[in-house]
PDB file of N, CA and C in Angstrom:
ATOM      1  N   UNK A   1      46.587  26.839-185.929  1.00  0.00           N
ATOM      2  CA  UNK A   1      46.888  26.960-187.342  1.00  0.00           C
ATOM      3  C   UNK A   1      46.076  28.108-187.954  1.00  0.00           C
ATOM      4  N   UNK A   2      44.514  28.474-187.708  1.00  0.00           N
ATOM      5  CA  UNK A   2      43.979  29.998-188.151  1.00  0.00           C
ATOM      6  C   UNK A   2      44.404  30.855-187.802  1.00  0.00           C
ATOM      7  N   UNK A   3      45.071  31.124-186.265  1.00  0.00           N
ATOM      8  CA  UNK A   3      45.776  32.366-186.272  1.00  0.00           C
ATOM      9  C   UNK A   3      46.646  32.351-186.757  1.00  0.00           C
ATOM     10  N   UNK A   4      47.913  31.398-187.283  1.00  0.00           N
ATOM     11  CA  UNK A   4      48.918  31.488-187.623  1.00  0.00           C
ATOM     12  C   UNK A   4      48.810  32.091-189.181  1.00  0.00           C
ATOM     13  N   UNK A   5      47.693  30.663-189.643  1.00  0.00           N
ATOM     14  CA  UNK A   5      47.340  31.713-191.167  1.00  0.00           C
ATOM     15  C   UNK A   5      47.202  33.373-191.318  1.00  0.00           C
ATOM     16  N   UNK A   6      46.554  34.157-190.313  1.00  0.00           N
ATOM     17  CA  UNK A   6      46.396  35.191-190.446  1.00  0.00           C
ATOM     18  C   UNK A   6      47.328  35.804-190.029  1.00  0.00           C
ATOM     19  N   UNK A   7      47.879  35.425-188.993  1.00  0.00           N
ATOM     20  CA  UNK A   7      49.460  36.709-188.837  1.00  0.00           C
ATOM     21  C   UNK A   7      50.287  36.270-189.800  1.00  0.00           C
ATOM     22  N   UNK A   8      50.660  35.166-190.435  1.00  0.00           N
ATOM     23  CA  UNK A   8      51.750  35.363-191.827  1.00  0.00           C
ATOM     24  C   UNK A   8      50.669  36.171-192.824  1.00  0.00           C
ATOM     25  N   UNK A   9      49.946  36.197-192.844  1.00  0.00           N
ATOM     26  CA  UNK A   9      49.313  36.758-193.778  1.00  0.00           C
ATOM     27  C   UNK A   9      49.276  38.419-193.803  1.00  0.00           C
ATOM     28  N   UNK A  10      49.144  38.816-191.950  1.00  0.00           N
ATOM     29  CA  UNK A  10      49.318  39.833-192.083  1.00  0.00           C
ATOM     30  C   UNK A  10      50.332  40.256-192.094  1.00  0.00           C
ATOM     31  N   UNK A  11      52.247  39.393-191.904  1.00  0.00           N
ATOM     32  CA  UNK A  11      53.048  39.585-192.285  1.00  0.00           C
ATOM     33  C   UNK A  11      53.890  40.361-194.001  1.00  0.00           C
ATOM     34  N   UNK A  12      52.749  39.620-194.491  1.00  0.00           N
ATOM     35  CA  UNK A  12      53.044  39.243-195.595  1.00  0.00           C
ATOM     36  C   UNK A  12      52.580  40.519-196.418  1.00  0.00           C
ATOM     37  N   UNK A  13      51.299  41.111-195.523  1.00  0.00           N
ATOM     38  CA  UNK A  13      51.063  42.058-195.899  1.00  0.00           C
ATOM     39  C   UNK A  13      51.780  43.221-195.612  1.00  0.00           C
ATOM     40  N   UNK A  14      52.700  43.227-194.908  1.00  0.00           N
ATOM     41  CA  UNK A  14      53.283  44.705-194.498  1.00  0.00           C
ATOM     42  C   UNK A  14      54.870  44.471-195.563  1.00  0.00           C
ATOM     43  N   UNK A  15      54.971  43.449-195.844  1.00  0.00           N
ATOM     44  CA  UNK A  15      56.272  43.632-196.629  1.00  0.00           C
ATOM     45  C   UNK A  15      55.663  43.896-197.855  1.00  0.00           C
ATOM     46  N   UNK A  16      54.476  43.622-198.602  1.00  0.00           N
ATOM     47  CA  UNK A  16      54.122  43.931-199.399  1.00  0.00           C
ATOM     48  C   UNK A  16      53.318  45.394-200.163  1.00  0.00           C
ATOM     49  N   UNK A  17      52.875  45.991-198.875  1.00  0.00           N
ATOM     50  CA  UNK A  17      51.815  47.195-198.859  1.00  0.00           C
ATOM     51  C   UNK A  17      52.641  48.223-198.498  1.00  0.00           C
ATOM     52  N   UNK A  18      53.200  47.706-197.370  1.00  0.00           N
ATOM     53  CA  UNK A  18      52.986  49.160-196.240  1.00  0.00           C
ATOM     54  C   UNK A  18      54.612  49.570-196.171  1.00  0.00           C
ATOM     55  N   UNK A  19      55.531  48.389-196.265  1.00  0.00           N
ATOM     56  CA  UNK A  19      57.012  48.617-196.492  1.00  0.00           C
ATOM     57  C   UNK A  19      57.579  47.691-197.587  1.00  0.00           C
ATOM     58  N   UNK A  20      57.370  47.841-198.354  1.00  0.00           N
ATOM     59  CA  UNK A  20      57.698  47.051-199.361  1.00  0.00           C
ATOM     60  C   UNK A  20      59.314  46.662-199.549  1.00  0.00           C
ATOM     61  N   UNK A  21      59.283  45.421-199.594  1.00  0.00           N
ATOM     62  CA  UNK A  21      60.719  44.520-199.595  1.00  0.00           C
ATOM     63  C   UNK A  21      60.759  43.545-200.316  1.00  0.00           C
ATOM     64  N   UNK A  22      61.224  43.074-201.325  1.00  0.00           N
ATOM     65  CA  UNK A  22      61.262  41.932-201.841  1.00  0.00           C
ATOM     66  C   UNK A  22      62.038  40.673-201.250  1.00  0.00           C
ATOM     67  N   UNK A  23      62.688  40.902-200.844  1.00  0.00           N
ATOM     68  CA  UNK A  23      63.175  39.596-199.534  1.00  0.00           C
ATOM     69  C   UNK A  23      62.105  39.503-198.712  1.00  0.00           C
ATOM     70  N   UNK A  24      61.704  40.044-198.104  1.00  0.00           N
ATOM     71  CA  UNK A  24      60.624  40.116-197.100  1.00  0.00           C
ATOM     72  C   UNK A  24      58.784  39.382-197.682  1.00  0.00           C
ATOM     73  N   UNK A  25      59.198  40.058-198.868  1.00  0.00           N
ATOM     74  CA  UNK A  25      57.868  39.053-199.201  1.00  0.00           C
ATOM     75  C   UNK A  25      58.275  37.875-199.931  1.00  0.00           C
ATOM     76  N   UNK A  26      59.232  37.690-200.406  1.00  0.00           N
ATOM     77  CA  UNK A  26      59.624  36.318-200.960  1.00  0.00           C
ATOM     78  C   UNK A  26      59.858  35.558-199.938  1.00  0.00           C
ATOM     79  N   UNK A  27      60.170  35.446-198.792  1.00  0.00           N
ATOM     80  CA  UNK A  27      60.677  34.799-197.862  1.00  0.00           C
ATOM     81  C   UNK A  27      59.233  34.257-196.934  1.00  0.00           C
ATOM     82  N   UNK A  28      58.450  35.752-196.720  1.00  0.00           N
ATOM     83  CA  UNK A  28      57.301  35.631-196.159  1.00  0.00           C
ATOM     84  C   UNK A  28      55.609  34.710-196.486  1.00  0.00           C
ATOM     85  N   UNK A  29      56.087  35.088-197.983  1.00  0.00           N
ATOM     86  CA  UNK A  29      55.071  34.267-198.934  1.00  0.00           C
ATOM     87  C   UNK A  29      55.358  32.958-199.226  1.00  0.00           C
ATOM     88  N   UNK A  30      56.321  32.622-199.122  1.00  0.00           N
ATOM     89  CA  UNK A  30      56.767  30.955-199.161  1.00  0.00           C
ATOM     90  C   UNK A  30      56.088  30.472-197.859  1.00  0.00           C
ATOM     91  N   UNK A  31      56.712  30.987-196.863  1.00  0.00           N
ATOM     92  CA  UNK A  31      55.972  30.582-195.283  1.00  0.00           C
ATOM     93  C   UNK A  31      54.297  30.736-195.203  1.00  0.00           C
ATOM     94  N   UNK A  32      53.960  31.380-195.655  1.00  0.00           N
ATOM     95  CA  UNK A  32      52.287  31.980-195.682  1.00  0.00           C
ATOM     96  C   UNK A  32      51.990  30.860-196.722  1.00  0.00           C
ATOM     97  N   UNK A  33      51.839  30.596-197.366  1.00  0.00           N
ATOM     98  CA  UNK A  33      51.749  29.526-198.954  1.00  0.00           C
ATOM     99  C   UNK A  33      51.936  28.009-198.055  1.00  0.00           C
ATOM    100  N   UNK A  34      53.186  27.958-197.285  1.00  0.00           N
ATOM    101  CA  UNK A  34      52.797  26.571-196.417  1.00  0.00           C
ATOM    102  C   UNK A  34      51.718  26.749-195.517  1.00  0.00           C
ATOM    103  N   UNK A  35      51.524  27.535-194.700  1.00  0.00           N
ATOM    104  CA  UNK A  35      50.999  28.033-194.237  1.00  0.00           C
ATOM    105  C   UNK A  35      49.112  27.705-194.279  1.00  0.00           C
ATOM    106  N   UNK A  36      49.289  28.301-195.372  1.00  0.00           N
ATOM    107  CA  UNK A  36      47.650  28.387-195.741  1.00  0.00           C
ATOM    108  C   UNK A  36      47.084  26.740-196.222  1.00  0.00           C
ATOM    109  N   UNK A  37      48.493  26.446-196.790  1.00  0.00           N
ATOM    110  CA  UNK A  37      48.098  25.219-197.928  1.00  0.00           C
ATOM    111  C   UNK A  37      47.559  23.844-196.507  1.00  0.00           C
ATOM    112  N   UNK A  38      48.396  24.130-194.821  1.00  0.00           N
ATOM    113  CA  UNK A  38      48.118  23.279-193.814  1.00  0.00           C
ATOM    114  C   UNK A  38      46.787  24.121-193.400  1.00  0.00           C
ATOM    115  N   UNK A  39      46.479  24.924-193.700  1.00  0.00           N
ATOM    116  CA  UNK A  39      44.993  25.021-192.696  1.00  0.00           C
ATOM    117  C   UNK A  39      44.121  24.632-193.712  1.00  0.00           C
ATOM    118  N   UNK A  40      44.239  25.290-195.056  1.00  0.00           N
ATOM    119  CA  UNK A  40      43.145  24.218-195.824  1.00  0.00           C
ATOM    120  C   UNK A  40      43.020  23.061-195.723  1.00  0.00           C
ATOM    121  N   UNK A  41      43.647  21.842-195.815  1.00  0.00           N
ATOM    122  CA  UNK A  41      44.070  20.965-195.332  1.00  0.00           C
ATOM    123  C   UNK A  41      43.210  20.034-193.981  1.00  0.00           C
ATOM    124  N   UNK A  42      43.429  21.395-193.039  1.00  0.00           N
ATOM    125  CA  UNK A  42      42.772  21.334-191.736  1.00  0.00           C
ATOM    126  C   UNK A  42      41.277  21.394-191.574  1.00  0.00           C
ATOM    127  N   UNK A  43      40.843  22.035-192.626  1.00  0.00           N
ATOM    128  CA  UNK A  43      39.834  22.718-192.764  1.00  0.00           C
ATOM    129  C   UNK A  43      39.266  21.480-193.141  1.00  0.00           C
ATOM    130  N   UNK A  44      39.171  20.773-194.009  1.00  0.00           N
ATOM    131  CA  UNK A  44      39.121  19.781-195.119  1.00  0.00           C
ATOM    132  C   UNK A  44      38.982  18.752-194.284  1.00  0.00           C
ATOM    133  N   UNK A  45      39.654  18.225-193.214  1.00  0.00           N
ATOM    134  CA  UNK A  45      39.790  17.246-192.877  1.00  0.00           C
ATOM    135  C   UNK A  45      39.046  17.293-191.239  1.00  0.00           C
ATOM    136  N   UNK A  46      38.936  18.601-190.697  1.00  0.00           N
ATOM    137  CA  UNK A  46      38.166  18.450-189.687  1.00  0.00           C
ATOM    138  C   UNK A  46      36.310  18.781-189.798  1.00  0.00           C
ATOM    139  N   UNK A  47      36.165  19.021-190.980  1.00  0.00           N
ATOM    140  CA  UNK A  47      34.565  19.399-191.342  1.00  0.00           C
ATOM    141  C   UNK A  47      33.743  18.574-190.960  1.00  0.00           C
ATOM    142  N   UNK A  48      33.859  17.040-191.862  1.00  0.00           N
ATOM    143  CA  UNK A  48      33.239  16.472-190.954  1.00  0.00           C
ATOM    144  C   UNK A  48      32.648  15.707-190.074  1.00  0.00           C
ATOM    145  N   UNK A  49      33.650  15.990-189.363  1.00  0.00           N
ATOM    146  CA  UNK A  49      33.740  15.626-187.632  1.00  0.00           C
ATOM    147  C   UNK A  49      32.928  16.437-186.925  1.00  0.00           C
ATOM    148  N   UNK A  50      33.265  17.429-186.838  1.00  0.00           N
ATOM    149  CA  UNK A  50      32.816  18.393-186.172  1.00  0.00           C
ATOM    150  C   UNK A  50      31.665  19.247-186.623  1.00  0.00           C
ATOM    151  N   UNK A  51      31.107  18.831-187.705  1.00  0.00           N
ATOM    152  CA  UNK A  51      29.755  19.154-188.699  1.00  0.00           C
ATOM    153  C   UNK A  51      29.294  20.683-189.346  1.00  0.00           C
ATOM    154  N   UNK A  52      30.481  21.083-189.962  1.00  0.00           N
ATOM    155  CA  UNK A  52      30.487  22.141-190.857  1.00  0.00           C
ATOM    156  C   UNK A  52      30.060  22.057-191.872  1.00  0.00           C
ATOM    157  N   UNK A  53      29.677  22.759-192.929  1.00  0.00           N
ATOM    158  CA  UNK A  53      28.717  22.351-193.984  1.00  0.00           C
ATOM    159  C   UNK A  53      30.102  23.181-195.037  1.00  0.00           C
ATOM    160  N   UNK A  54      30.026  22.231-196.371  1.00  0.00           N
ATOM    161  CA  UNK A  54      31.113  22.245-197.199  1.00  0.00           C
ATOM    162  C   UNK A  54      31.070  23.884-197.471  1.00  0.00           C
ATOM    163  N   UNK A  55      29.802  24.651-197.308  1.00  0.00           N
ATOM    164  CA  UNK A  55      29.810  26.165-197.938  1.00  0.00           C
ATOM    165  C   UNK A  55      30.431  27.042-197.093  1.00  0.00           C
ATOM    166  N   UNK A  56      30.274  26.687-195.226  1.00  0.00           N
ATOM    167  CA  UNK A  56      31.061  27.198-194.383  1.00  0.00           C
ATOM    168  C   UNK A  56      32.582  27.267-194.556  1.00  0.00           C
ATOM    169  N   UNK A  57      33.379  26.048-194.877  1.00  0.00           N
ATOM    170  CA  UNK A  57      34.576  25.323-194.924  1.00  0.00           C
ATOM    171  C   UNK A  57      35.079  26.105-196.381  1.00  0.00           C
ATOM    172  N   UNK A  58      34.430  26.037-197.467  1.00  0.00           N
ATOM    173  CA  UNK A  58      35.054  26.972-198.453  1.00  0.00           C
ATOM    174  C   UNK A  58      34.863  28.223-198.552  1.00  0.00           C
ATOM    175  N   UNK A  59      33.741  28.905-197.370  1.00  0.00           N
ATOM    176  CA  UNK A  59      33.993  30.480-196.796  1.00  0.00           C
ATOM    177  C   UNK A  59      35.374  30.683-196.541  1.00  0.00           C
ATOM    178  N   UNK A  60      35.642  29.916-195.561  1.00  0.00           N
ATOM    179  CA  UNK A  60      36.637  30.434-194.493  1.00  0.00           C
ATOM    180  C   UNK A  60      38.284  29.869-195.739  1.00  0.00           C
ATOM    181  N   UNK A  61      38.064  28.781-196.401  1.00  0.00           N
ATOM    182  CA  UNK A  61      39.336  29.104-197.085  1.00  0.00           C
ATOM    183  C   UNK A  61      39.359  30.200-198.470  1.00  0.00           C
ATOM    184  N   UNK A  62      38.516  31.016-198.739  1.00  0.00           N
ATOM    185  CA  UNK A  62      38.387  31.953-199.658  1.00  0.00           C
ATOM    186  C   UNK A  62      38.884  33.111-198.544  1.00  0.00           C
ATOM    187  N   UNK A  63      37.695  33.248-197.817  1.00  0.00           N
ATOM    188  CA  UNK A  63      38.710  34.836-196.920  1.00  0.00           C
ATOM    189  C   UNK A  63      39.305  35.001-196.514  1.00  0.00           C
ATOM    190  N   UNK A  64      40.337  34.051-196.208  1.00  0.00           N
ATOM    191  CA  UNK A  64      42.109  33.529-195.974  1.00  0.00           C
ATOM    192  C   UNK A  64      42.097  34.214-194.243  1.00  0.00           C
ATOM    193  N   UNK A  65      42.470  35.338-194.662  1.00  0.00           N
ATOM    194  CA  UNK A  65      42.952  35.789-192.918  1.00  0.00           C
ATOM    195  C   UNK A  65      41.399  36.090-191.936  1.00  0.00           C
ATOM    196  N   UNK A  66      40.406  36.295-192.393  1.00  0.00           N
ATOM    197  CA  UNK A  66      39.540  36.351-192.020  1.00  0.00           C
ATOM    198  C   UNK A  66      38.940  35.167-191.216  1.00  0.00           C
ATOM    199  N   UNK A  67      38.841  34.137-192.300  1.00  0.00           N
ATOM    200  CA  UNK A  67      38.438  32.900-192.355  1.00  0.00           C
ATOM    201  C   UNK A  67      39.337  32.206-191.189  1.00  0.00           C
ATOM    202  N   UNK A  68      40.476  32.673-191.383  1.00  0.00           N
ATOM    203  CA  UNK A  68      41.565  32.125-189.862  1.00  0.00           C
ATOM    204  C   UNK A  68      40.297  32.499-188.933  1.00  0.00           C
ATOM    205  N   UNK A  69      39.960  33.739-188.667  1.00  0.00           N
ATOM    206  CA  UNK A  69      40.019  34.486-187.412  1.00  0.00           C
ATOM    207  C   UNK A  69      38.190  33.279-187.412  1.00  0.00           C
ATOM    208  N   UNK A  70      37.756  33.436-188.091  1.00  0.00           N
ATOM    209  CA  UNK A  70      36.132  32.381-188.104  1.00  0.00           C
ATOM    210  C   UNK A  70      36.553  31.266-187.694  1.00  0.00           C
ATOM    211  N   UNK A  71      36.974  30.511-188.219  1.00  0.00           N
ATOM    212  CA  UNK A  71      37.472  29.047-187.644  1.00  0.00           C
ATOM    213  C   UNK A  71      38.106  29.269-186.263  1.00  0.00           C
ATOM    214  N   UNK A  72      39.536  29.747-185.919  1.00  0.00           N
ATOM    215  CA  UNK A  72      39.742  30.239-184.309  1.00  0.00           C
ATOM    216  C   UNK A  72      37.976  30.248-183.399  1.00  0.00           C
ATOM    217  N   UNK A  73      37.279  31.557-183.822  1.00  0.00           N
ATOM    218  CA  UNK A  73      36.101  31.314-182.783  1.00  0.00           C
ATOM    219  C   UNK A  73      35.133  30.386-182.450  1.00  0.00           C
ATOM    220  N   UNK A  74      35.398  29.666-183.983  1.00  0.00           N
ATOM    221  CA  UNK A  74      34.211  28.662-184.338  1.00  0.00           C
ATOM    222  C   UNK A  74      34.590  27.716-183.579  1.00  0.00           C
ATOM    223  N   UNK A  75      35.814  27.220-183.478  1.00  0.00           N
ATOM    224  CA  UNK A  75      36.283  26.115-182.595  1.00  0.00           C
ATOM    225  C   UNK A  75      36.338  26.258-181.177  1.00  0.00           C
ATOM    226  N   UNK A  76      37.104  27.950-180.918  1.00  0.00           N
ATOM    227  CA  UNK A  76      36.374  28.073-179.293  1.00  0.00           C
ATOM    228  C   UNK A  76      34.866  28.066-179.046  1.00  0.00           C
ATOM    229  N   UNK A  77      34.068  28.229-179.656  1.00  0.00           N
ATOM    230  CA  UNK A  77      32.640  28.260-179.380  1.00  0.00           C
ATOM    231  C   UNK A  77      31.976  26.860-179.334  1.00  0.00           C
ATOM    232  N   UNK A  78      32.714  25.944-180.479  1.00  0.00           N
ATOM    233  CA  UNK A  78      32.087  24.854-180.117  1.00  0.00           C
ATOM    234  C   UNK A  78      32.546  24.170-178.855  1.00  0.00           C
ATOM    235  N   UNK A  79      31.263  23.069-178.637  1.00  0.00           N
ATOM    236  CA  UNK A  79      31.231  22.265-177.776  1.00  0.00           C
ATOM    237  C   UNK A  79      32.528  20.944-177.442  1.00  0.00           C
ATOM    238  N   UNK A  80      33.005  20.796-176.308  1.00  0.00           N
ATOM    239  CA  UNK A  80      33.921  20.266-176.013  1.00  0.00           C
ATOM    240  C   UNK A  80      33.987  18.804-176.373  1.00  0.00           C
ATOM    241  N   UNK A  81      32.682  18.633-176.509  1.00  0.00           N
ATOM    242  CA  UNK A  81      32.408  17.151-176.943  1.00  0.00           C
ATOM    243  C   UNK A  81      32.246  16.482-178.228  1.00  0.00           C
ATOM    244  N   UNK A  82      31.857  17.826-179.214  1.00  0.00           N
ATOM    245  CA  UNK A  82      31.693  18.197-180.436  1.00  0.00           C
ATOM    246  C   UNK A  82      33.160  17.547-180.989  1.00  0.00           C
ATOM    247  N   UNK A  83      34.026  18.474-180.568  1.00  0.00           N
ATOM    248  CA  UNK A  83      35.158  18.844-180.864  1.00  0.00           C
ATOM    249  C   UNK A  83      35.862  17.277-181.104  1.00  0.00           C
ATOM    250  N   UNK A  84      35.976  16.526-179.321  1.00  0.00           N
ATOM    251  CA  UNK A  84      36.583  15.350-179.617  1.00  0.00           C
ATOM    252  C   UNK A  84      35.916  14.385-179.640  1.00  0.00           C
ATOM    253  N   UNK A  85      34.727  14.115-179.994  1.00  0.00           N
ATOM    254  CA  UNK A  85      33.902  13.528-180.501  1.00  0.00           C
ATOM    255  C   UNK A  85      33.587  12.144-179.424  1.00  0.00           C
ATOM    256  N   UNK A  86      33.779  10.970-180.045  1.00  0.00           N
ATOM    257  CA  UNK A  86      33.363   9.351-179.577  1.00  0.00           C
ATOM    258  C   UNK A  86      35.057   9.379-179.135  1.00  0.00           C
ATOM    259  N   UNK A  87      34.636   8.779-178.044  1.00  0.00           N
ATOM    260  CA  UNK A  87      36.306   8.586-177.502  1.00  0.00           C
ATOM    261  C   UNK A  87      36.873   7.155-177.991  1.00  0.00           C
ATOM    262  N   UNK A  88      37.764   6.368-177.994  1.00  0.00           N
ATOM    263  CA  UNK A  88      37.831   4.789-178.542  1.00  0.00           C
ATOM    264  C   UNK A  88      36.617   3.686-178.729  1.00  0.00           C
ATOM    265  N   UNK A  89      36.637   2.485-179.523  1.00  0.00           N
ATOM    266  CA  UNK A  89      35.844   1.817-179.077  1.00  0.00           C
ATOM    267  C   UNK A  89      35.664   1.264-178.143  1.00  0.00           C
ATOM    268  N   UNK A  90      36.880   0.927-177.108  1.00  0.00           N
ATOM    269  CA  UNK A  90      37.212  -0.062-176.167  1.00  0.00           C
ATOM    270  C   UNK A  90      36.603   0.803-174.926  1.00  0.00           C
ATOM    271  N   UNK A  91      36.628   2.418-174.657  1.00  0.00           N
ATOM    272  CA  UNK A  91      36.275   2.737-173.807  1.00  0.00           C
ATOM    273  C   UNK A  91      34.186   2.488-173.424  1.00  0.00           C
ATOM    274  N   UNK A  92      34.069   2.151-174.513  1.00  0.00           N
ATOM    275  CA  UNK A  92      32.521   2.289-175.014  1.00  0.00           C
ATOM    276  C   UNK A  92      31.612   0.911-174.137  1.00  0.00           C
ATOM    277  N   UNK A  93      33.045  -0.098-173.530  1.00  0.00           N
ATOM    278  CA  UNK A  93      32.274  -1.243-172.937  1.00  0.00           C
ATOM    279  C   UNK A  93      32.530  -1.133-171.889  1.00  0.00           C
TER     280      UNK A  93
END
């Protein structure tokens, strides 16, 4: 879902900047707008689990495509165990 945020984003940017289309960004910005609205979302709801601090988590949804690309590494970098945490209770006996 962070990379995805950032390539509609950088979609979004070429219909808007670099070749400008109004279909292209109306179409593109609807998708980017769902888009963003599920990784915030994501963001929000995996913090903490995985023990991000609320100032990290509203970094990365302020610098939008950036913040994709932080979260992507942040999650490959963390720990595998981090990640999926306590496995069931039932496995625990």
């Amino acid at each position: 879902m962070a990379l995805f945020e950032t390539v509609t984003y950088l979609v979004l940017f070429y219909f808007w900047i670099i070749q400008p289309n109004d279909v292209g960004k109306a179409i593109t910005g609807f998708v980017h707008g769902l888009v963003w609205m599920a990784f915030v979302a994501m963001t929000v709801l995996i913090r903490e689990e995985i023990e991000w601090t609320w100032g990290y988590t509203i970094l990365v949804i302020v610098l939008g495509p950036i913040g994709g690309i932080m979260v992507w590494w942040r999650l490959r970098t963390t720990p595998r165990e981090v990640l999926l945490g306590r496995q069931s209770p039932v496995a625990d006996h």
